[in-house]
Protein backbone atom coordinates (compact mmCIF):
# COMPACT_ATOMS: atom_id res chain seq x y z
CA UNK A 1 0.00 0.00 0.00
CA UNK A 2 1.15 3.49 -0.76
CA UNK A 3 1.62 5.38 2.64
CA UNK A 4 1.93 9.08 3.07
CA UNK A 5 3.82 10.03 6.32
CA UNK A 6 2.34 7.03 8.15
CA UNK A 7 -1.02 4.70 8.23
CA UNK A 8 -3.26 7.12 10.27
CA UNK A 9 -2.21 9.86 8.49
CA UNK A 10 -3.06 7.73 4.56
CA UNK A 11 -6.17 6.31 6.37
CA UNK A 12 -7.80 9.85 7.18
CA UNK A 13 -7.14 11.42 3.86
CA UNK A 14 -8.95 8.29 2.93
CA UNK A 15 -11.98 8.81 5.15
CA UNK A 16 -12.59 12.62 4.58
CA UNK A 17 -12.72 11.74 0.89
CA UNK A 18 -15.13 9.49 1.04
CA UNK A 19 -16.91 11.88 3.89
CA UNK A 20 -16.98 14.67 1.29
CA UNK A 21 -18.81 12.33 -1.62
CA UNK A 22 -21.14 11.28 0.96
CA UNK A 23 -22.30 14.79 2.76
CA UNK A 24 -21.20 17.57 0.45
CA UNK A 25 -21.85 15.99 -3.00
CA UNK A 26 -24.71 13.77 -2.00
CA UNK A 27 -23.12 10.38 -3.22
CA UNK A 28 -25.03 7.66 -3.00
CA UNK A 29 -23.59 5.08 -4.44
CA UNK A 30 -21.19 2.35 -4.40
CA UNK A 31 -18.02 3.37 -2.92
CA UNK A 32 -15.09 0.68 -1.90
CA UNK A 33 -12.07 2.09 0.48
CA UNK A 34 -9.13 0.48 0.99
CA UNK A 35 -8.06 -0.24 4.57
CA UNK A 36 -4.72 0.98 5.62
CA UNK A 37 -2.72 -1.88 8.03
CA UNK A 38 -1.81 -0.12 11.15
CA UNK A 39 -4.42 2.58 11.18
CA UNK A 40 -6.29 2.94 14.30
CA UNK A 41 -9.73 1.65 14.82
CA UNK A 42 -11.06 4.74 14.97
CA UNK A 43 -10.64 5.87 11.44
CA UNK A 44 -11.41 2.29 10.70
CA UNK A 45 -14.85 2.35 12.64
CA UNK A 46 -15.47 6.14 10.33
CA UNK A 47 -14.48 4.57 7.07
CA UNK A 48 -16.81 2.26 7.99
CA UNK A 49 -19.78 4.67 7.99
CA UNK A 50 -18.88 6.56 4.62
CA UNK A 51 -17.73 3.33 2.22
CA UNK A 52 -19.89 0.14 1.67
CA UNK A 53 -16.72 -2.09 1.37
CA UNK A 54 -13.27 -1.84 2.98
CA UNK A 55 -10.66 -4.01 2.04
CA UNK A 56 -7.65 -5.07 3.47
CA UNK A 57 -4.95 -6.73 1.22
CA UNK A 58 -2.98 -9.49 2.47
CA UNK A 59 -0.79 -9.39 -0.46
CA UNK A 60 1.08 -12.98 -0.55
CA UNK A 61 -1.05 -15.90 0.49
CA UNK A 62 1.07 -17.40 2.75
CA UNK A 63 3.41 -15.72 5.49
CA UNK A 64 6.51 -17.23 4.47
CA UNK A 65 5.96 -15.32 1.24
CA UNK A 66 5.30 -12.56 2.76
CA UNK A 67 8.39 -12.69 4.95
CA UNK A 68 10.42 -13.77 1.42
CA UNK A 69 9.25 -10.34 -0.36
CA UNK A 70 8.31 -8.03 2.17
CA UNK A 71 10.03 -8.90 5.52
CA UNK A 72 9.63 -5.38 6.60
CA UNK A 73 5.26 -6.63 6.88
CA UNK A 74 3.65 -8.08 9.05
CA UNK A 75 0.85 -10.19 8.72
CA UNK A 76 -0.57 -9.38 12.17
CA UNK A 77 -0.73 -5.77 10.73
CA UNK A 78 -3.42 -7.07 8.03
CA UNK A 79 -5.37 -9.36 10.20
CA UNK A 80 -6.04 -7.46 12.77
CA UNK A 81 -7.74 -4.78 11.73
CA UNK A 82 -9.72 -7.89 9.49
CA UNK A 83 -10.68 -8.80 12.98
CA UNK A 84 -11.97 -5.67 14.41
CA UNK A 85 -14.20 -4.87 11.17
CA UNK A 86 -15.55 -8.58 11.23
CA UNK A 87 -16.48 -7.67 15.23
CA UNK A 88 -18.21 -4.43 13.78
CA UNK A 89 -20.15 -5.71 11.31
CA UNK A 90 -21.67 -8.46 13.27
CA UNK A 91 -22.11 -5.48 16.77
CA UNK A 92 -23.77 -3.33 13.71
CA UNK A 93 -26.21 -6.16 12.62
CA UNK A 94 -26.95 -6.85 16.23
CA UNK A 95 -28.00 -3.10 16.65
CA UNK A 96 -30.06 -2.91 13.92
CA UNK A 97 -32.21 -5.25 15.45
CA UNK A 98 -32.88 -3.14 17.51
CA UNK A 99 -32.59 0.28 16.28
CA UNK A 100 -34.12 0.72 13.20
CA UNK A 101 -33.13 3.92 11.68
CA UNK A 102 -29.14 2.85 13.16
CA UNK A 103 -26.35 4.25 10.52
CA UNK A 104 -25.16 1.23 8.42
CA UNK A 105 -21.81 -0.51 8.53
CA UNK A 106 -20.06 -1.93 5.71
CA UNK A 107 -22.99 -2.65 3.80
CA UNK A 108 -21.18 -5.09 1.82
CA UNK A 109 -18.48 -6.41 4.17
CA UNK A 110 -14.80 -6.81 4.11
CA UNK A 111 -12.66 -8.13 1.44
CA UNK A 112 -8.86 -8.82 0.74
CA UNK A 113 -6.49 -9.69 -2.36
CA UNK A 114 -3.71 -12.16 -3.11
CA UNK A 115 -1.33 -12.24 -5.42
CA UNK A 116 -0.65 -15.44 -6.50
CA UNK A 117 1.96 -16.16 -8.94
CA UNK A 118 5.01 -14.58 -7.48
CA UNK A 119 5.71 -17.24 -4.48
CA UNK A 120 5.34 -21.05 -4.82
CA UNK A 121 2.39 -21.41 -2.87
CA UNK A 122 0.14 -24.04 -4.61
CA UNK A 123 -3.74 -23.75 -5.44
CA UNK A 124 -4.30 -26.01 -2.23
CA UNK A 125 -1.81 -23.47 -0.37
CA UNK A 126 -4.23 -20.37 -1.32
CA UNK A 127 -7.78 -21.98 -1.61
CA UNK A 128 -7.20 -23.00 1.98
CA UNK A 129 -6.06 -19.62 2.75
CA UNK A 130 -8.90 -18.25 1.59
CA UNK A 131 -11.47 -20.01 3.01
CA UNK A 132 -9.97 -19.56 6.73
CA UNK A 133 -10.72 -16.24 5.80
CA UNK A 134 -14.07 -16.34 4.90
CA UNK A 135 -14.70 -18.61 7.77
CA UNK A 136 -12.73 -16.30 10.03
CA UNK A 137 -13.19 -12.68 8.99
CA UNK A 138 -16.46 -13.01 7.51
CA UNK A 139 -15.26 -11.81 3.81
CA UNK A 140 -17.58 -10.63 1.25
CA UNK A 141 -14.72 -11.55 -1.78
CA UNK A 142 -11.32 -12.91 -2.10
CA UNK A 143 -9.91 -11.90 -4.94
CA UNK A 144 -6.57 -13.38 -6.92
CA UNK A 145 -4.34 -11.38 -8.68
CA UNK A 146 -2.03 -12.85 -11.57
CA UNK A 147 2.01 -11.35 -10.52
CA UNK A 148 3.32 -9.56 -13.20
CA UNK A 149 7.27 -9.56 -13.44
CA UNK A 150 8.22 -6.19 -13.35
CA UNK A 151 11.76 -6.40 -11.80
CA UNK A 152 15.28 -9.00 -11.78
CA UNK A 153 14.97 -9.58 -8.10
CA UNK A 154 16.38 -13.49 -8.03
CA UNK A 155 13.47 -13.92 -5.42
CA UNK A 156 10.51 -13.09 -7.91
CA UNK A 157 9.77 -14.92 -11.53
CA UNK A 158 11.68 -13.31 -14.07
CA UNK A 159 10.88 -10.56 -16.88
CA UNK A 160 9.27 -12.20 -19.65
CA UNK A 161 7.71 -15.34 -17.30
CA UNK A 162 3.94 -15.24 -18.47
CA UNK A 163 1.21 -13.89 -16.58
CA UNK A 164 -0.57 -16.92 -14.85
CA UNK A 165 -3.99 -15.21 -16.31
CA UNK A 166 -5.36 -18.86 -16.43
CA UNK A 167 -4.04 -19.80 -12.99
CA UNK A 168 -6.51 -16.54 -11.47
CA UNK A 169 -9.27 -17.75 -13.51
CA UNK A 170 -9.07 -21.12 -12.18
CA UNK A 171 -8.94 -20.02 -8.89
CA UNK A 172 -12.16 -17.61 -9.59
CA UNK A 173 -14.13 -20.19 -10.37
CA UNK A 174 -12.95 -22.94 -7.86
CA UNK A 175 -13.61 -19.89 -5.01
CA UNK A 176 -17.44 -19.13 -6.69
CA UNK A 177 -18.13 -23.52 -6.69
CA UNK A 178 -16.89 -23.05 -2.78
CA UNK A 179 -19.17 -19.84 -2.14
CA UNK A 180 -22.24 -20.39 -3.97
CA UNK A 181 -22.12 -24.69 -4.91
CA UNK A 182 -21.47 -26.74 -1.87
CA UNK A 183 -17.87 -27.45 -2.73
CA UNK A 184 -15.10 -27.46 -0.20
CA UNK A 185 -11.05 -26.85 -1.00
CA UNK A 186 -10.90 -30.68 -0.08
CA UNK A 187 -13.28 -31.59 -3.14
CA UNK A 188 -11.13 -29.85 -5.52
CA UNK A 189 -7.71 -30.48 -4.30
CA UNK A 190 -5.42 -32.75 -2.32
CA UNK A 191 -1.89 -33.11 -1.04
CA UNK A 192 -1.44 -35.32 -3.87
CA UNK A 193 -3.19 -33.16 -6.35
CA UNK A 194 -2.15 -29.64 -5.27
CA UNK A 195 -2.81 -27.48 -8.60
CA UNK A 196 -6.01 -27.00 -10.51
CA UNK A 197 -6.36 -28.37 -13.92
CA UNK A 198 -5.68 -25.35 -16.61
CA UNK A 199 -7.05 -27.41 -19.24
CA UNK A 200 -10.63 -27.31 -17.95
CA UNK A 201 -12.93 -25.85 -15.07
CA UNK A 202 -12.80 -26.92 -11.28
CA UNK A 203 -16.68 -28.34 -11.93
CA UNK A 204 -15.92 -30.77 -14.95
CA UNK A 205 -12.34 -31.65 -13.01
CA UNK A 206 -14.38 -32.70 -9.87
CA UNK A 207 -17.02 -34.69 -11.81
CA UNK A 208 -14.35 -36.64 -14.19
CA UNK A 209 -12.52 -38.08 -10.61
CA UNK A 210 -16.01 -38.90 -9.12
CA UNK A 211 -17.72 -41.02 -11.97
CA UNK A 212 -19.30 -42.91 -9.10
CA UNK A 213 -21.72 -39.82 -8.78
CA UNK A 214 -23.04 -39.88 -12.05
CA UNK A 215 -25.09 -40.43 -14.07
CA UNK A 216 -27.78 -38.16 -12.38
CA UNK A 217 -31.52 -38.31 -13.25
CA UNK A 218 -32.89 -34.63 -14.41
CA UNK A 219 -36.09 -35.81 -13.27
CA UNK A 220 -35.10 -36.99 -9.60
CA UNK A 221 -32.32 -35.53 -8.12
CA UNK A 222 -32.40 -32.63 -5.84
CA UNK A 223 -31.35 -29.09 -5.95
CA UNK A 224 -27.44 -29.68 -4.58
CA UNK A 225 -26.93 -32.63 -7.03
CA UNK A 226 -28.11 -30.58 -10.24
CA UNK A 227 -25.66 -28.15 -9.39
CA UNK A 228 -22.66 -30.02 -8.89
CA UNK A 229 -23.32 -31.52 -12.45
CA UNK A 230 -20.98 -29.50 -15.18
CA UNK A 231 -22.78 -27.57 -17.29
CA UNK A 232 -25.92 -26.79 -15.06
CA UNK A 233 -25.55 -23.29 -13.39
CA UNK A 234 -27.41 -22.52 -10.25
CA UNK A 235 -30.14 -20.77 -12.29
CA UNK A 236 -30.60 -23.66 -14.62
CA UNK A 237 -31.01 -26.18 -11.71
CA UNK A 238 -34.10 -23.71 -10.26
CA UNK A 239 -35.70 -24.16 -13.28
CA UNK A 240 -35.17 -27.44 -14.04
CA UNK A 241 -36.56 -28.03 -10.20
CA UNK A 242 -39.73 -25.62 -11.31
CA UNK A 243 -40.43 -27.10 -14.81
CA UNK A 244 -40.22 -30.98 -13.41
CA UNK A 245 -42.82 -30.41 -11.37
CA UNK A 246 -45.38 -30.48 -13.91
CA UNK A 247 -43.62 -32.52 -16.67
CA UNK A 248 -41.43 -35.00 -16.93
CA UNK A 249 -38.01 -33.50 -18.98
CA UNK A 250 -36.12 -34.53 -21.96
CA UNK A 251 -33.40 -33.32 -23.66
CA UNK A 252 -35.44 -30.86 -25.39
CA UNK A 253 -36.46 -29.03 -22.36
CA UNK A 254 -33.18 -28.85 -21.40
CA UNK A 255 -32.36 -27.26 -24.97
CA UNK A 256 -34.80 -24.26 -24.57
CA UNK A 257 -33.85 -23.74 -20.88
CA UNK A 258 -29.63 -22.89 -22.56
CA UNK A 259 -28.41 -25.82 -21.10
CA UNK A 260 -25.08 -26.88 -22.59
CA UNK A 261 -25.55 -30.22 -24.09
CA UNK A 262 -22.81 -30.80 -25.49
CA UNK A 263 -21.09 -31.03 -21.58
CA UNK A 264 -23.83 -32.10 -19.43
CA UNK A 265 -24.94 -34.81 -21.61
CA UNK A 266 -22.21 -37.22 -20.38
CA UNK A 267 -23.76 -36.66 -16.44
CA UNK A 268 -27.34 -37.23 -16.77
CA UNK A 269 -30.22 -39.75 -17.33
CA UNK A 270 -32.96 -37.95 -19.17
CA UNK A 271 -36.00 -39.24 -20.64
CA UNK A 272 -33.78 -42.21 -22.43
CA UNK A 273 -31.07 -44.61 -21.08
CA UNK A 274 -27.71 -43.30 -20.34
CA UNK A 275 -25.88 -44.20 -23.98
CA UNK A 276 -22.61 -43.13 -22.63
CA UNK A 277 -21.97 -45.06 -19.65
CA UNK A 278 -18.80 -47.43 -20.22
CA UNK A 279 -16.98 -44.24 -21.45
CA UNK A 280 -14.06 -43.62 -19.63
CA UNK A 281 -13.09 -39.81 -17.23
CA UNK A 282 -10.42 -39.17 -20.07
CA UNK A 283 -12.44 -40.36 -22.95
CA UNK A 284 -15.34 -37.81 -21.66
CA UNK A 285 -12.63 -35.65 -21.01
CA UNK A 286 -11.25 -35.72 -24.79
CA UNK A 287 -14.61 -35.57 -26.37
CA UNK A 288 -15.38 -32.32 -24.53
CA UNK A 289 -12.49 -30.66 -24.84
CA UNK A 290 -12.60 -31.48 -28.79
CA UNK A 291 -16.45 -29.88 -28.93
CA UNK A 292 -16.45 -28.20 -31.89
CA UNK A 293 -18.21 -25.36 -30.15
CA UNK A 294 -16.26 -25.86 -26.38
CA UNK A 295 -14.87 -23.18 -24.85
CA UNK A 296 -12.03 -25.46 -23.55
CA UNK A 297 -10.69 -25.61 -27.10
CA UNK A 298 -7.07 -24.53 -26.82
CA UNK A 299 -5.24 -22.15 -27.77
CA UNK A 300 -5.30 -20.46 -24.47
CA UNK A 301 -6.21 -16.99 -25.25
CA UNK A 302 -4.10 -14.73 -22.31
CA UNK A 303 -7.30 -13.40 -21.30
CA UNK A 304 -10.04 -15.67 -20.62
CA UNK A 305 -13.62 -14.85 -19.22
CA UNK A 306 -14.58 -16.05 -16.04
CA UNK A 307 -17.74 -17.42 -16.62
C-alpha cells in the first residue's frame, strides 16, 4: 500500500474523501475504500460509515511469502484490523435489530487480495487460505491477482515469465463452486493433487474423478446434485426443479432452458437410457475438450472470461 507520512495519516485522507462524496456531493452510491494496516480503529470504525466495502490486502497468500518479499510486513498488521471490522459488522447487525433507523456498517463487508503467482504457494496453499478467511473474517470476496514480473529480483519470476492469467481464472471459479455450490477446497484439491487443472474448469475436473456420482436423473435428483453436475448453473437447476414439477423432462427441455448439451450430456439420465456409460473420465474428457463449439478448445487466449 502506498503510505503518506504514516497509516493514520493515509487512512484519514482516505476517510474525509469518502466523507466529502457522501455529505457535500450527495453520493449515494457504491463506494469501496481500501483499509490501511496499522491505522487505528477509529478511522477504521469512520471509514466504515462513509464506504460500503473496505478491504484489506494481504498481499502474498502465505506468510513465508510474505516474509520472502516483504520482511519489513507483518501479517498481524493485516489481520487485525480484518478482525476488528468482522467484530463491527456483526455489533452493527446486532443493533439494527434493535434500532431501526441505526447508521449502516459496511454494507457489503470486508474483502482482501492475493497475489498469486510470485511465491510457490500451490492452489491447495491459497484456496485454503482463503477459506480460513471467509470462515474467520467473515469476507464478502477474495480476490486473486495474476504477478506480473516487473523487476530481476532473483526472489521473484523473471521478466518475460507469463502472466498466470489462467491460474486466477481457475482459482475464480474454484472460489465461486466453494461460495455459492457446496464445494469445499478438499473436493477440488489434495496433497497429492495440489494445482487445478488449466485445461478445464474446477466443476468438470471434480465430476471426471467422481464417476461414481453420475449419471444423475434430471427428473429426480435434488437441488445440490443438479448443481454439482458441469454444465448446469445454479439458475438452470431452479428451473429445471420448477419445470419438473409439472412434466417430466427430456433433452429438449433442457435445450430451450440454454443448457449446454454438449457437456452435461455425459452426467445425466434424461427421458432415455444413459448411452454413454462405459466411457471412460479421459475419454469424456477428450470428447469435450474437442467440442467443436467448447470453450475449452485450446489455444489459451491470455485473457479468458470467467464465466
Amino acid at each position: 500500500s502506498g503510505i503518506f507520512k504514516n497509516a493514520d495519516y493515509t487512512m484519514e485522507r482516505l476517510v474525509k474523501i469518502a466523507q466529502k462524496l457522501r455529505t457535500e456531493h450527495r453520493f449515494n452510491g457504491y463506494i469501496h475504500l481500501k483499509a490501511i494496516p496499522g491505522a487505528s480503529e477509529d478511522l477504521l470504525h469512520e471509514a466504515g460509515l462513509y464506504a460500503d466495502r473496505l478491504s484489506m490486502n494481504i498481499e502474498m497468500p502465505t506468510k513465508e511469502g510474505l516474509a520472502l518479499l516483504a520482511p519489513d510486513k507483518k501479517r498481524e498488521d493485516m489481520v487485525q484490523p480484518m478482525k476488528y471490522l468482522r467484530k463491527a459488522i456483526i455489533e452493527n447487525e446486532d443493533r439494527k435489530q434493535t434500532v431501526s433507523k441505526s447508521r449502516l456498517f459496511l454494507p457489503a463487508g470486508q474483502s482482501t487480495q492475493m497475489v498469486v503467482g510470485a511465491t510457490k504457494e500451490t492452489d491447495l496453499d491459497v484456496l485454503g487460505i482463503a477459506t480460513a478467511f471467509y470462515k474467520k473474517m467473515k469476507l464478502k470476496r477474495v480476490y486473486y491477482s495474476g504477478y506480473v514480473p516487473v523487476s530481476n529480483d532473483n526472489r521473484l519470476p523473471a521478466i518475460g515469465t507469463p502472466v498466470p492469467f489462467i491460474r486466477e481464472n481457475r482459482l475464480y471459479q474454484a472460489d465461486w463452486l466453494m461460495r455459492f455450490y457446496g464445494f469445499n477446497v478438499g473436493d477440488l484439491l489434495s496433497p497429492s493433487a495440489p494445482q487445478l487443472d488449466m485445461e478445464i474448469d474446477p466443476k468438470l475436473s471434480w465430476a471426471l474423478k467422481n464417476m461414481h456420482v453420475f449419471p444423475v436423473d434430471i427428473n429426480i435428483a435434488d437441488y445440490q446434485l443438479l448443481i454439482k453436475v458441469p454444465g448446469l448453473g445454479l439458475e438452470s437447476a431452479r428451473k429445471i426443479c420448477q419445470a419438473r414439477r409439472f412434466n417430466r423432462l427430456n433433452w429438449e427441455h433442457l435445450k430451450k432452458m440454454g443448457v449446454m448439451i454438449n457437456k452435461v450430456r455425459y452426467f445425466l439420465i434424461c427421458d432415455k437410457d444413459f448411452e454413454r456409460k462405459d466411457l471412460q473420465p479421459e475419454q469424456i474428457r477428450s470428447f469435450i475438450l474437442n467440442g467443436g463449439a467448447s470453450k475449452y478448445k485450446a489455444n489459451f487466449s491470455s485473457q479468458l472470461q470467467l464465466f
